[in-house]
C-alpha atoms as a PDB file:
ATOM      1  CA  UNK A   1      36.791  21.990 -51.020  1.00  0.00           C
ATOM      2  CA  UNK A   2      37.427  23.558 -48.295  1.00  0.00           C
ATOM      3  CA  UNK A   3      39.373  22.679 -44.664  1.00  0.00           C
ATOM      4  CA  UNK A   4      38.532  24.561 -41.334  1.00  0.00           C
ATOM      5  CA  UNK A   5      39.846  23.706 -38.048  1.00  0.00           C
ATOM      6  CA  UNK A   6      38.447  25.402 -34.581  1.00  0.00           C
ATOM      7  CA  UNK A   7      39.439  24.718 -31.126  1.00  0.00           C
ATOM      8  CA  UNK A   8      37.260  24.487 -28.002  1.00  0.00           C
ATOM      9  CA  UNK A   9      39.244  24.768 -24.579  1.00  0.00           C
ATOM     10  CA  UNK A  10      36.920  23.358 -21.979  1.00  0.00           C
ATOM     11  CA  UNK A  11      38.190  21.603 -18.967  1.00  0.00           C
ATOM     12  CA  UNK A  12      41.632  21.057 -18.609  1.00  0.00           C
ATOM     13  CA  UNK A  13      43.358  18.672 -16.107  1.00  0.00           C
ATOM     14  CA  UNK A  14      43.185  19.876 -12.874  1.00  0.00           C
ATOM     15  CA  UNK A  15      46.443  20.809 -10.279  1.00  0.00           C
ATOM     16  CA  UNK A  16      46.668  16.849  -8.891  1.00  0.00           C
ATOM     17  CA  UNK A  17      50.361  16.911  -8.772  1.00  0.00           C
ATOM     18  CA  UNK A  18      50.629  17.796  -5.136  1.00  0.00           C
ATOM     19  CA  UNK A  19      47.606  14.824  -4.386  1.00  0.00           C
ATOM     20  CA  UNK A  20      50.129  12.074  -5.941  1.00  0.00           C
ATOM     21  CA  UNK A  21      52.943  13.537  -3.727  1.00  0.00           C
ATOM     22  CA  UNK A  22      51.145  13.423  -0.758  1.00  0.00           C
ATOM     23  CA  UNK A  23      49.047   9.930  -1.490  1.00  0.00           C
ATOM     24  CA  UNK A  24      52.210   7.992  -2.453  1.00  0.00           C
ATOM     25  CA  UNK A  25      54.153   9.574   0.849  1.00  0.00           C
ATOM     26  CA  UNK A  26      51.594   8.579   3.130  1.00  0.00           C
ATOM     27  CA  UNK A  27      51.388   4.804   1.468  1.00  0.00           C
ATOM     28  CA  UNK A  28      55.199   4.596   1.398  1.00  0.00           C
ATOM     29  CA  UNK A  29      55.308   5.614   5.497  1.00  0.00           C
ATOM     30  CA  UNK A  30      52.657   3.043   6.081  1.00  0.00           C
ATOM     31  CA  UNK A  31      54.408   0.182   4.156  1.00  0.00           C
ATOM     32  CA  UNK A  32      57.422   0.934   6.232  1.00  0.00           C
ATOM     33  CA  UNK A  33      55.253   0.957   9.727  1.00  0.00           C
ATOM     34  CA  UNK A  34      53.372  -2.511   8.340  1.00  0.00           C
ATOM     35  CA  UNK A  35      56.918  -3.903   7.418  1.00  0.00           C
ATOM     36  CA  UNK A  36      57.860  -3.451  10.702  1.00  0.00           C
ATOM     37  CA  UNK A  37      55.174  -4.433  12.801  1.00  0.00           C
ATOM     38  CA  UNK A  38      55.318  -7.970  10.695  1.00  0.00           C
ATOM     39  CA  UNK A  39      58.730  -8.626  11.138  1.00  0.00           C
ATOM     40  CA  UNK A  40      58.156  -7.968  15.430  1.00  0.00           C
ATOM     41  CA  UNK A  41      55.036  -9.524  15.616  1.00  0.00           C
ATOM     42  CA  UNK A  42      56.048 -12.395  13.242  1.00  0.00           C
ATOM     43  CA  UNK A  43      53.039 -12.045  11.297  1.00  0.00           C
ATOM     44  CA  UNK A  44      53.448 -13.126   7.410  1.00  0.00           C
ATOM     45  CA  UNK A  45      49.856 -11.955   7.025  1.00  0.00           C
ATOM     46  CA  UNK A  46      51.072  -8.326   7.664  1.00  0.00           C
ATOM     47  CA  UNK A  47      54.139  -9.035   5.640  1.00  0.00           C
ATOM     48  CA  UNK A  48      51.770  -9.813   2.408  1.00  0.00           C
ATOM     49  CA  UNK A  49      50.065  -6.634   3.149  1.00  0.00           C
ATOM     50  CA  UNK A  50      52.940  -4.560   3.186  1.00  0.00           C
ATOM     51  CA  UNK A  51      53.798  -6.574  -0.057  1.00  0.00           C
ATOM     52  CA  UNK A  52      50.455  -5.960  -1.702  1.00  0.00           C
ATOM     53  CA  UNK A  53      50.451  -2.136  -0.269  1.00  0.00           C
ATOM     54  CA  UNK A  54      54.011  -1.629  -2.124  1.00  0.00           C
ATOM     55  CA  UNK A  55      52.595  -2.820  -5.724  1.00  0.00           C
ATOM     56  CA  UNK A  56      49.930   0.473  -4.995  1.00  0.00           C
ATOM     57  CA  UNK A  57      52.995   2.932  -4.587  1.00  0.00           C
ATOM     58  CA  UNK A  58      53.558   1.334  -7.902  1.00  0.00           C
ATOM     59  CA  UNK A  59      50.020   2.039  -9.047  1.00  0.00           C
ATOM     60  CA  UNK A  60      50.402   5.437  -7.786  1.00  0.00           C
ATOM     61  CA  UNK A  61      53.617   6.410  -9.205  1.00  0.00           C
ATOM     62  CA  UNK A  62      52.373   5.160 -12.262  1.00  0.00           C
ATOM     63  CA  UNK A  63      49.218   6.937 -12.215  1.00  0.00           C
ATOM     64  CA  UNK A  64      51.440  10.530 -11.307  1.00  0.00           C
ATOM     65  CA  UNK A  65      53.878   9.921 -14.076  1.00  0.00           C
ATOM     66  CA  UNK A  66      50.832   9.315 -16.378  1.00  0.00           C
ATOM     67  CA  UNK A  67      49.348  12.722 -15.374  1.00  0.00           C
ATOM     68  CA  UNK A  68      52.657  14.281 -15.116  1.00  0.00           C
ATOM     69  CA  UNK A  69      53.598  13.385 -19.058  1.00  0.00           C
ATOM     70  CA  UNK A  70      50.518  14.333 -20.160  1.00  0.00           C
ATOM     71  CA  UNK A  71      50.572  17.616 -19.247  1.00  0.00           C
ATOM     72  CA  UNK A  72      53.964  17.905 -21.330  1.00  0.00           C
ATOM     73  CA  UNK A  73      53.679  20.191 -24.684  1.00  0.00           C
ATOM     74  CA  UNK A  74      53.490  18.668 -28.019  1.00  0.00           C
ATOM     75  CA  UNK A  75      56.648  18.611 -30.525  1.00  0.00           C
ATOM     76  CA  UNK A  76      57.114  18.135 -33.973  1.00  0.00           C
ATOM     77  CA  UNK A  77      57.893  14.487 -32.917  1.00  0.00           C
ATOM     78  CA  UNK A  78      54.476  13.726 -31.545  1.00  0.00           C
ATOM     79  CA  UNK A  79      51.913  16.230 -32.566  1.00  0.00           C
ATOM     80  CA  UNK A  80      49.331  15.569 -29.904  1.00  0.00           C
ATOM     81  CA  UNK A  81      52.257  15.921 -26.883  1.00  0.00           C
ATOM     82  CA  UNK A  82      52.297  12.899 -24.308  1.00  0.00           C
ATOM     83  CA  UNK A  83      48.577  12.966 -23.909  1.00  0.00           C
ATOM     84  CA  UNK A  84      47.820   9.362 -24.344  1.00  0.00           C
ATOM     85  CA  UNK A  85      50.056   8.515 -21.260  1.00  0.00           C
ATOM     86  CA  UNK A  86      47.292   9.009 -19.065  1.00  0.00           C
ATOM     87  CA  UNK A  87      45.464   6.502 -20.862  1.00  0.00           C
ATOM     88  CA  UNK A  88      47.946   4.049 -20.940  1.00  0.00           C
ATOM     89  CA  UNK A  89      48.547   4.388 -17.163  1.00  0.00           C
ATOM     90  CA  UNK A  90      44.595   4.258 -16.228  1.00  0.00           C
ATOM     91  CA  UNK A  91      45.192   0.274 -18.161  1.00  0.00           C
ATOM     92  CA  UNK A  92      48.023  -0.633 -16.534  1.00  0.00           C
ATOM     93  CA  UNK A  93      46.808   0.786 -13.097  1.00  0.00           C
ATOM     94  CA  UNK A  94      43.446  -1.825 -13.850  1.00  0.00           C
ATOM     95  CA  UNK A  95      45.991  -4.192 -14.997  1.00  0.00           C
ATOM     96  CA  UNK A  96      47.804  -4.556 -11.826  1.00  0.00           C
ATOM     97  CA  UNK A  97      44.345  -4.075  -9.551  1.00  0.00           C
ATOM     98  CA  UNK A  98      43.485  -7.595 -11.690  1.00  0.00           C
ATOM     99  CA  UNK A  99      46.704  -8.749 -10.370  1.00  0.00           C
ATOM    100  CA  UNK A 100      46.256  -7.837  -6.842  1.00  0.00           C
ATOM    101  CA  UNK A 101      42.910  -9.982  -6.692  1.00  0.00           C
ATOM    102  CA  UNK A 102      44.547 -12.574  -8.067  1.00  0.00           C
ATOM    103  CA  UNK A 103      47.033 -12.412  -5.417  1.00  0.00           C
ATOM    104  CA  UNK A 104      44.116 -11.679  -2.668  1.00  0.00           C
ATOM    105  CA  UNK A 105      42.385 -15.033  -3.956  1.00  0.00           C
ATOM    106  CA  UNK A 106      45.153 -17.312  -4.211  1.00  0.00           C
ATOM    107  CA  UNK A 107      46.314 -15.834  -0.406  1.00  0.00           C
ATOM    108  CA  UNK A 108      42.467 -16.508   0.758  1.00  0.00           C
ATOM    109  CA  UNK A 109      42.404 -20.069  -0.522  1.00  0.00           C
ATOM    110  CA  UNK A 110      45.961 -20.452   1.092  1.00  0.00           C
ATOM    111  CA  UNK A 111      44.073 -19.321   4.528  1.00  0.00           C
ATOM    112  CA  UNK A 112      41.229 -21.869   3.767  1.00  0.00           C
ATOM    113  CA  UNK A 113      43.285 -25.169   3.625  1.00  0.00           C
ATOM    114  CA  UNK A 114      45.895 -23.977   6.162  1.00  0.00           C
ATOM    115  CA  UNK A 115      44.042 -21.595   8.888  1.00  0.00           C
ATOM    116  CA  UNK A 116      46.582 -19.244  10.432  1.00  0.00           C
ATOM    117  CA  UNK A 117      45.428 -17.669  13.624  1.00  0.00           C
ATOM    118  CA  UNK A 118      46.584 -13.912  13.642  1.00  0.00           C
ATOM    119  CA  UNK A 119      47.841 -11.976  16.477  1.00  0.00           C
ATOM    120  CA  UNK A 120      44.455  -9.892  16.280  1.00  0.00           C
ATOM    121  CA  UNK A 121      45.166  -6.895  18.580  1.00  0.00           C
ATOM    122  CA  UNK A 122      48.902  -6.047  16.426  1.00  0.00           C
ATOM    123  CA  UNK A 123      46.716  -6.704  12.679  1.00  0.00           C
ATOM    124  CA  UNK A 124      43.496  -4.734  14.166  1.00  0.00           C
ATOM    125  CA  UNK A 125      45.954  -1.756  14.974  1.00  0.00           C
ATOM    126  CA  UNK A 126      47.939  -1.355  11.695  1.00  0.00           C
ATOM    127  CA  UNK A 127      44.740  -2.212   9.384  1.00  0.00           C
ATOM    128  CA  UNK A 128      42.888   0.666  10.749  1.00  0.00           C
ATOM    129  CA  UNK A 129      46.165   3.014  10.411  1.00  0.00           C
ATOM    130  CA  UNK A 130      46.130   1.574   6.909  1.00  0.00           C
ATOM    131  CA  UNK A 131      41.948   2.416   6.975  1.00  0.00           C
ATOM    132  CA  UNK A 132      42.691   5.876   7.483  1.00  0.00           C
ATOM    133  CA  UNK A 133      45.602   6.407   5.423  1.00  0.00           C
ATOM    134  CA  UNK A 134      43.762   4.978   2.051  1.00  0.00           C
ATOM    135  CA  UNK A 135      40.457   6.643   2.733  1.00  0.00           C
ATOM    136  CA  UNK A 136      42.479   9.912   3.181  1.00  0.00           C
ATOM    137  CA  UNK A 137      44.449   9.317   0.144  1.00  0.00           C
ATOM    138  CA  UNK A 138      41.300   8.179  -2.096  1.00  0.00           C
ATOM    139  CA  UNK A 139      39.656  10.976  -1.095  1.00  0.00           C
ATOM    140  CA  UNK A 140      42.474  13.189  -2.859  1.00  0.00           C
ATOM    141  CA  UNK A 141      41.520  11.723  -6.499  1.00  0.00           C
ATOM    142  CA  UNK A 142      38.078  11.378  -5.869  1.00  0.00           C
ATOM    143  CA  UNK A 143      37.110  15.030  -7.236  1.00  0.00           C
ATOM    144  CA  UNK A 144      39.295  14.521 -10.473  1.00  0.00           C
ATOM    145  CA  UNK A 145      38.281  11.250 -11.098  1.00  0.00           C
ATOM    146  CA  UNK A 146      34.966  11.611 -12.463  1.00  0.00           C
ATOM    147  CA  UNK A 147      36.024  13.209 -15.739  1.00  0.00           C
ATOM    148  CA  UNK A 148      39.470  11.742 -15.777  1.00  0.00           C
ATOM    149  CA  UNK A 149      39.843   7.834 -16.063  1.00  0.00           C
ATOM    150  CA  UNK A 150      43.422   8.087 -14.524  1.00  0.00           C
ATOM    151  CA  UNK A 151      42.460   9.880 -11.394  1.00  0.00           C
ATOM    152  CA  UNK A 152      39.892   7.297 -11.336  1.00  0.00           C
ATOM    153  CA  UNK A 153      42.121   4.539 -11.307  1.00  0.00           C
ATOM    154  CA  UNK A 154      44.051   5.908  -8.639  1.00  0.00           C
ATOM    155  CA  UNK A 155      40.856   6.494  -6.743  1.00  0.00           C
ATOM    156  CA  UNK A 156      39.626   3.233  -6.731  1.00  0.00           C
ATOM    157  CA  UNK A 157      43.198   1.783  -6.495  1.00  0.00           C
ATOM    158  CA  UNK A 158      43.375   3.456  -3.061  1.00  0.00           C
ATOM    159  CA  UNK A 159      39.428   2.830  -1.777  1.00  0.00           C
ATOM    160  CA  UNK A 160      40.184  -0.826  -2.579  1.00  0.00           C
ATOM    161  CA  UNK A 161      43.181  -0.867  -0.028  1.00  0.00           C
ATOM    162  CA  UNK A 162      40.920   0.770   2.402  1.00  0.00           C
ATOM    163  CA  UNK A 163      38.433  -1.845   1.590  1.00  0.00           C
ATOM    164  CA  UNK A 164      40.946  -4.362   2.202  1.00  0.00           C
ATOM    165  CA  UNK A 165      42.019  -3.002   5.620  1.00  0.00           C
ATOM    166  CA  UNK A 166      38.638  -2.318   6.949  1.00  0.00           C
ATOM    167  CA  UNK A 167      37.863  -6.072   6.126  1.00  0.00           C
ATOM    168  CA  UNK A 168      41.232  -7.341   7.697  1.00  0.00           C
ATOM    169  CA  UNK A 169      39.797  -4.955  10.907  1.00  0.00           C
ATOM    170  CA  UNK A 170      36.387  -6.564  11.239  1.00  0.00           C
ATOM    171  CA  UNK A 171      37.537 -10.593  10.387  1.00  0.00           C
ATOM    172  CA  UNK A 172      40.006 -10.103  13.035  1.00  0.00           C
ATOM    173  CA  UNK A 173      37.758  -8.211  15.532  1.00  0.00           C
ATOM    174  CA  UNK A 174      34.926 -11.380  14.505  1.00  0.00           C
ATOM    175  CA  UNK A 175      37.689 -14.336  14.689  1.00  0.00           C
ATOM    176  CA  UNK A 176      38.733 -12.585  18.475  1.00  0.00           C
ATOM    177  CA  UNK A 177      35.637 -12.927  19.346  1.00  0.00           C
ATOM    178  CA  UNK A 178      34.176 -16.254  18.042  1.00  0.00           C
ATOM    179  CA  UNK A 179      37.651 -18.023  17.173  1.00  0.00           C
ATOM    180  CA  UNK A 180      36.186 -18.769  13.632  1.00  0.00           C
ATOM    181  CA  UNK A 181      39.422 -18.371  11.549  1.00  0.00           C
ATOM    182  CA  UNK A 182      37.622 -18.943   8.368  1.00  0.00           C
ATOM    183  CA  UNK A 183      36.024 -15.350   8.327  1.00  0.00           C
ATOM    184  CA  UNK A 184      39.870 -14.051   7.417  1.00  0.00           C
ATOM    185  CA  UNK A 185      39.680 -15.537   4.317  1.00  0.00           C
ATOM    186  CA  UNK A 186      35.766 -15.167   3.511  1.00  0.00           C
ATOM    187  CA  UNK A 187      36.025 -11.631   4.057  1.00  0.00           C
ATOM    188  CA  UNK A 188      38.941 -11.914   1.935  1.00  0.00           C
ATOM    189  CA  UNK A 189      36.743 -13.406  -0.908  1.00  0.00           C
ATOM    190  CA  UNK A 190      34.376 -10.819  -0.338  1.00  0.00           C
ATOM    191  CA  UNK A 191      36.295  -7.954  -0.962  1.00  0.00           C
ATOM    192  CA  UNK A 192      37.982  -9.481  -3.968  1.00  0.00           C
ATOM    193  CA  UNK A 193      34.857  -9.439  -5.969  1.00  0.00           C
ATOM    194  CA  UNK A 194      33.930  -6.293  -4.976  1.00  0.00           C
ATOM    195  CA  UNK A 195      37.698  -5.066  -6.156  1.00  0.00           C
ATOM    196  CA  UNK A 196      36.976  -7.047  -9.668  1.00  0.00           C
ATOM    197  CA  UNK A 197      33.710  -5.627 -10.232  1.00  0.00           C
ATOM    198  CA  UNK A 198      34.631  -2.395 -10.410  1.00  0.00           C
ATOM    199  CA  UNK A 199      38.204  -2.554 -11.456  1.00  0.00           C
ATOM    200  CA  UNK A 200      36.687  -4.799 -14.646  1.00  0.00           C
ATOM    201  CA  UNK A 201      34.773  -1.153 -15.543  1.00  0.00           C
ATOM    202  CA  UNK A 202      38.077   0.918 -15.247  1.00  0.00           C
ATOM    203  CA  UNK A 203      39.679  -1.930 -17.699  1.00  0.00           C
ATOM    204  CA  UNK A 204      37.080  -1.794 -20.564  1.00  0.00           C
ATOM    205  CA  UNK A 205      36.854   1.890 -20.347  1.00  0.00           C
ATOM    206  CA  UNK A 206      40.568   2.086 -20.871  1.00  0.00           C
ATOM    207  CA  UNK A 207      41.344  -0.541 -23.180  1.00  0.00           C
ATOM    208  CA  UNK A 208      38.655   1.304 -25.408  1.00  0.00           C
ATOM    209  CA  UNK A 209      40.111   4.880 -25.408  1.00  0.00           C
ATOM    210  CA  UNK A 210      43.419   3.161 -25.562  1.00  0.00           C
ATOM    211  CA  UNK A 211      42.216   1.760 -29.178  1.00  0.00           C
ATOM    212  CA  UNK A 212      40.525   4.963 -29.942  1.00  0.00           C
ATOM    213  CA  UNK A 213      37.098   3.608 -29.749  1.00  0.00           C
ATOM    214  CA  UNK A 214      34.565   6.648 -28.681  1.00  0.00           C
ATOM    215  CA  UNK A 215      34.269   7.467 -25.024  1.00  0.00           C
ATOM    216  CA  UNK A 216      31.796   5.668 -23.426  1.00  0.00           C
ATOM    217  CA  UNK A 217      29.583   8.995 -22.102  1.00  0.00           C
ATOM    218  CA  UNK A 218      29.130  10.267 -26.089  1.00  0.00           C
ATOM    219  CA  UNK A 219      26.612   8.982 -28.451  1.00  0.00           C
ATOM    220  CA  UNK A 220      27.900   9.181 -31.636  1.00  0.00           C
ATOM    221  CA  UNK A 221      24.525   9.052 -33.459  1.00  0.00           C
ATOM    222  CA  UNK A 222      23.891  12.325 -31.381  1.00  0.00           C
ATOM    223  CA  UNK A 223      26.803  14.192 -32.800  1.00  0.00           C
ATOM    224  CA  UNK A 224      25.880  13.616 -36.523  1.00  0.00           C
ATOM    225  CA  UNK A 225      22.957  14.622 -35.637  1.00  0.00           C
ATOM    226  CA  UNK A 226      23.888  18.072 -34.304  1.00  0.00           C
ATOM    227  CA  UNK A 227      26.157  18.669 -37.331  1.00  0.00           C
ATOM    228  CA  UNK A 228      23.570  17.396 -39.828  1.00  0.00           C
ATOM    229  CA  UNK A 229      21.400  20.284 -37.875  1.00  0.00           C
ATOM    230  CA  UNK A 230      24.435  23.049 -38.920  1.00  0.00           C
ATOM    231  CA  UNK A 231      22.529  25.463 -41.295  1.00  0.00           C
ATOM    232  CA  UNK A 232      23.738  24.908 -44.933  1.00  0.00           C
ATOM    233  CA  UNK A 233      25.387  21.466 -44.105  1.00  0.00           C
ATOM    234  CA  UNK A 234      23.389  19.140 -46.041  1.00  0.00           C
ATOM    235  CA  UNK A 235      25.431  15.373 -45.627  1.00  0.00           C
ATOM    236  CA  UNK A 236      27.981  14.556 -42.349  1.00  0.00           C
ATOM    237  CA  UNK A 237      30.676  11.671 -43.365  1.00  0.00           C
ATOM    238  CA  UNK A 238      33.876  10.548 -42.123  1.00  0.00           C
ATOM    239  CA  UNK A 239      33.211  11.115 -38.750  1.00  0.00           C
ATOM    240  CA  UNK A 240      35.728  10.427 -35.755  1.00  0.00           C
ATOM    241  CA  UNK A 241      35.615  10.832 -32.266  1.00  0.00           C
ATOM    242  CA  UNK A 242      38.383   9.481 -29.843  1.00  0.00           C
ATOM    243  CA  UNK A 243      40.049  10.698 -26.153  1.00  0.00           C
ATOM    244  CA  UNK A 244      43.491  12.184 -26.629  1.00  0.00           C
ATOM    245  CA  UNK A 245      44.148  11.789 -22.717  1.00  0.00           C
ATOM    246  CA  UNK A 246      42.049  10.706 -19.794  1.00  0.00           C
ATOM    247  CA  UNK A 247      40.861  14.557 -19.976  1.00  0.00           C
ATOM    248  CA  UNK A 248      40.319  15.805 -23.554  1.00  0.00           C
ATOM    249  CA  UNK A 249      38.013  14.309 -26.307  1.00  0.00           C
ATOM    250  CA  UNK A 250      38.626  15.115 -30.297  1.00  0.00           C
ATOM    251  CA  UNK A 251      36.623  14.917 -32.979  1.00  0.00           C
ATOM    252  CA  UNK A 252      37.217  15.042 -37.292  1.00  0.00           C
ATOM    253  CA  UNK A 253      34.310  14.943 -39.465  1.00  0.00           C
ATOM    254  CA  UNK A 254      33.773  16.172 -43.252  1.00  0.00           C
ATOM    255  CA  UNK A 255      30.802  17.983 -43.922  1.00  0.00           C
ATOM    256  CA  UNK A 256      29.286  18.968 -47.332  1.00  0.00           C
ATOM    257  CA  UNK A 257      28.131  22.313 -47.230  1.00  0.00           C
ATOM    258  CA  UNK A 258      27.524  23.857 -51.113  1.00  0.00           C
ATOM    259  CA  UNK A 259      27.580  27.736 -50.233  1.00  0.00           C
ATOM    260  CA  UNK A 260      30.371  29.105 -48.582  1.00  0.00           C
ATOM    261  CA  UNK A 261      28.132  31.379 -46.330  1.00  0.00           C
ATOM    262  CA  UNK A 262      28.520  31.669 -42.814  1.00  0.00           C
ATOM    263  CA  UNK A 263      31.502  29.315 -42.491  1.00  0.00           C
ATOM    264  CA  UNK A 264      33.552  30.901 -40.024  1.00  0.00           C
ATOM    265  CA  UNK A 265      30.418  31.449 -37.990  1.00  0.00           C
ATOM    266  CA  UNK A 266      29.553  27.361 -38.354  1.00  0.00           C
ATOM    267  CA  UNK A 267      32.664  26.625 -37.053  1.00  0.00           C
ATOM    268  CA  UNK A 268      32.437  28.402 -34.195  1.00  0.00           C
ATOM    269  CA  UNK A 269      28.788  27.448 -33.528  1.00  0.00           C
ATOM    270  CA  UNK A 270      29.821  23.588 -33.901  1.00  0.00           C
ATOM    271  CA  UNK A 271      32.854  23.945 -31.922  1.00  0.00           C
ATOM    272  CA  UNK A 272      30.891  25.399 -29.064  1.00  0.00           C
ATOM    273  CA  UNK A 273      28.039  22.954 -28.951  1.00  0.00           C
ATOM    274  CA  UNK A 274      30.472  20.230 -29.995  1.00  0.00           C
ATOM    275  CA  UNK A 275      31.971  21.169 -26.516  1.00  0.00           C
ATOM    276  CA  UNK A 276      28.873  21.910 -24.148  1.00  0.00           C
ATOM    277  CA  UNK A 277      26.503  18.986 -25.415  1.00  0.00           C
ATOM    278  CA  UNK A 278      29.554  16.712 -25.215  1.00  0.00           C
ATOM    279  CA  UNK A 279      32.708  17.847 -23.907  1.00  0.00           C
ATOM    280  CA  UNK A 280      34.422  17.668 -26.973  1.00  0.00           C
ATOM    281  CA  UNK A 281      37.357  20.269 -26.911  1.00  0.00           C
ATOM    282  CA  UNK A 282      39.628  19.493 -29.887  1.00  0.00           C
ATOM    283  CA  UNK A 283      37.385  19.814 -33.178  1.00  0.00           C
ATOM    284  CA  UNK A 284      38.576  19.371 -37.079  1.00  0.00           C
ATOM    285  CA  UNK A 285      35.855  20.285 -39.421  1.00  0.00           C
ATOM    286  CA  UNK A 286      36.759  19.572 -43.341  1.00  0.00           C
ATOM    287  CA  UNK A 287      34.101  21.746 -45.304  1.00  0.00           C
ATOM    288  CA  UNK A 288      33.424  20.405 -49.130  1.00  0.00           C
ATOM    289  CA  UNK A 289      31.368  21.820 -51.837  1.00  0.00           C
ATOM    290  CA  UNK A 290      30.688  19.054 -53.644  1.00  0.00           C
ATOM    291  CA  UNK A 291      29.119  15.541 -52.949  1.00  0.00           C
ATOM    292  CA  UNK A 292      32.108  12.999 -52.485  1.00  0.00           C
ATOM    293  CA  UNK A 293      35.160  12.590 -51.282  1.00  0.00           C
ATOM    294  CA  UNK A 294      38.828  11.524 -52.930  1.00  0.00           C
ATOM    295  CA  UNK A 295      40.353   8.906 -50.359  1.00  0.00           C
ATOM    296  CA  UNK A 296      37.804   9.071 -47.793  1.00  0.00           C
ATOM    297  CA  UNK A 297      37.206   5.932 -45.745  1.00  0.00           C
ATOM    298  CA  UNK A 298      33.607   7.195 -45.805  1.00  0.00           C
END
């Protein structure tokens, strides 16, 4: 029997560091500004907002402390380093997007049995600085966040805030305009489902790496397959394939190979299109002689 190991380095996380600085700056300057403006224009709908826009410098921080920790080296304590963090904050960051639809709903159905007519001019003003300051900070993590769930949760954290303002914009410019105080809490509704549908995604995709089920973009079918395809290797068994982080992908399998030919050029060969078919970068490879395997949950 015979145990191999080969490494693929592929992708690593990007520089995003400075884009968490900046992104929970800007949000932290506009909570203050919204604060403000509710307390002088007595406006307990801009009050909420500033409430709800504090709980995503939460999201944020969470989200930079996730990336930060898994970019930490690994120790004899924990092998793998603080990879997983990133996972862990991409669940909690869907976690508490769940929560703030909760909160949007039970404030819209609030609005619905008590109307409260805004002071449309003051929200129409600090929702569209709060437009531009989410769009600008989505935009920061939208790069990253197609190959890294926790960039993506930060992304969509942020676009949903400048969903929310850009709907607080328009039901105010429509309720000026036809005095129809309904439409702030219908667009409310609206935006709310829109938040759930896609934050719902974000959840099951992180609740599954977070129990080391196989990303969602790799078919596991099509990896034995490429191994079976490894000249010499004659059976695959005991294969795994899990995300470490948000970023990097691993893989352990046992392969029975009876010559010992060629190994160290296998391993190379699988560790390479291991990482280009599928982005795998972290690859174990146990090679065994003979059929069967002592203790192997095959």
């Amino acid at each position: 029997m015979s145990h191999s190991h080969a490494h693929s380095h592929g992708r690593q996380p990007g520089g995003h560091g400075r884009a968490f600085a900046i992104g929970v700056s800007l949000n932290i300057v506009y909570v203050l500004i919204e604060g403000a403006y509710g307390f002088w224009s007595n406006s307990l709908a801009l009050l909420a907002d500033a409430g709800h826009n504090l709980s995503d410098v939460l999201g944020l921080l969470l989200a930079w402390a996730g990336y930060a920790l898994s970019q930490l080296g690994a120790s004899d304590r924990r092998t793998y380093g603080w990879r997983g963090t990133s996972i862990l904050a991409a669940l909690f960051n869907a976690l508490l997007l769940l929560v703030a639809v909760g909160g949007i709903v039970w404030e819209a159905a609030g609005r619905f049995l008590e109307p409260v007519s805004p002071e449309t001019t003051t929200v129409m003003i600090v929702a569209s600085i709060g437009v531009v300051i989410n769009t600008i900070t989505a935009l920061l993590f939208m790069r990253g966040g197609e190959h890294d769930l926790n960039l993506r949760g930060a992304f969509l954290h942020m676009a949903a805030d400048a969903a929310v303002s850009l709907g607080v914009v328009l039901a105010a410019l429509a309720i000026r305009q036809t005095g129809w105080q309904w439409l702030d809490p219908a667009t409310s509704l609206a935006i709310a489902v829109v938040i759930f549908l896609s934050t719902w995604n974000l959840l099951k995709e992180s609740f599954n790496l977070s129990i080391q089920a196989v990303p969602k973009d790799i078919d596991v079918n099509e990896v034995r397959l490429l191994l079976a395809g490894l000249p010499g290797v004659e059976q695959v068994h005991d294969l795994h394939v899990w995300a470490m982080s948000t970023t990097q992908i691993a893989l352990t399998a046992h392969l029975l190979k009876p010559t010992p030919d060629g190994d160290d050029d296998l391993l190379r060969r699988a560790a390479r299109e291991l990482h280009d078919r599928f982005g795998i970068e972290h690859v174990t490879i146990q090679l065994e002689r003979t059929p069967g395997c002592i203790g192997c949950p095959c």
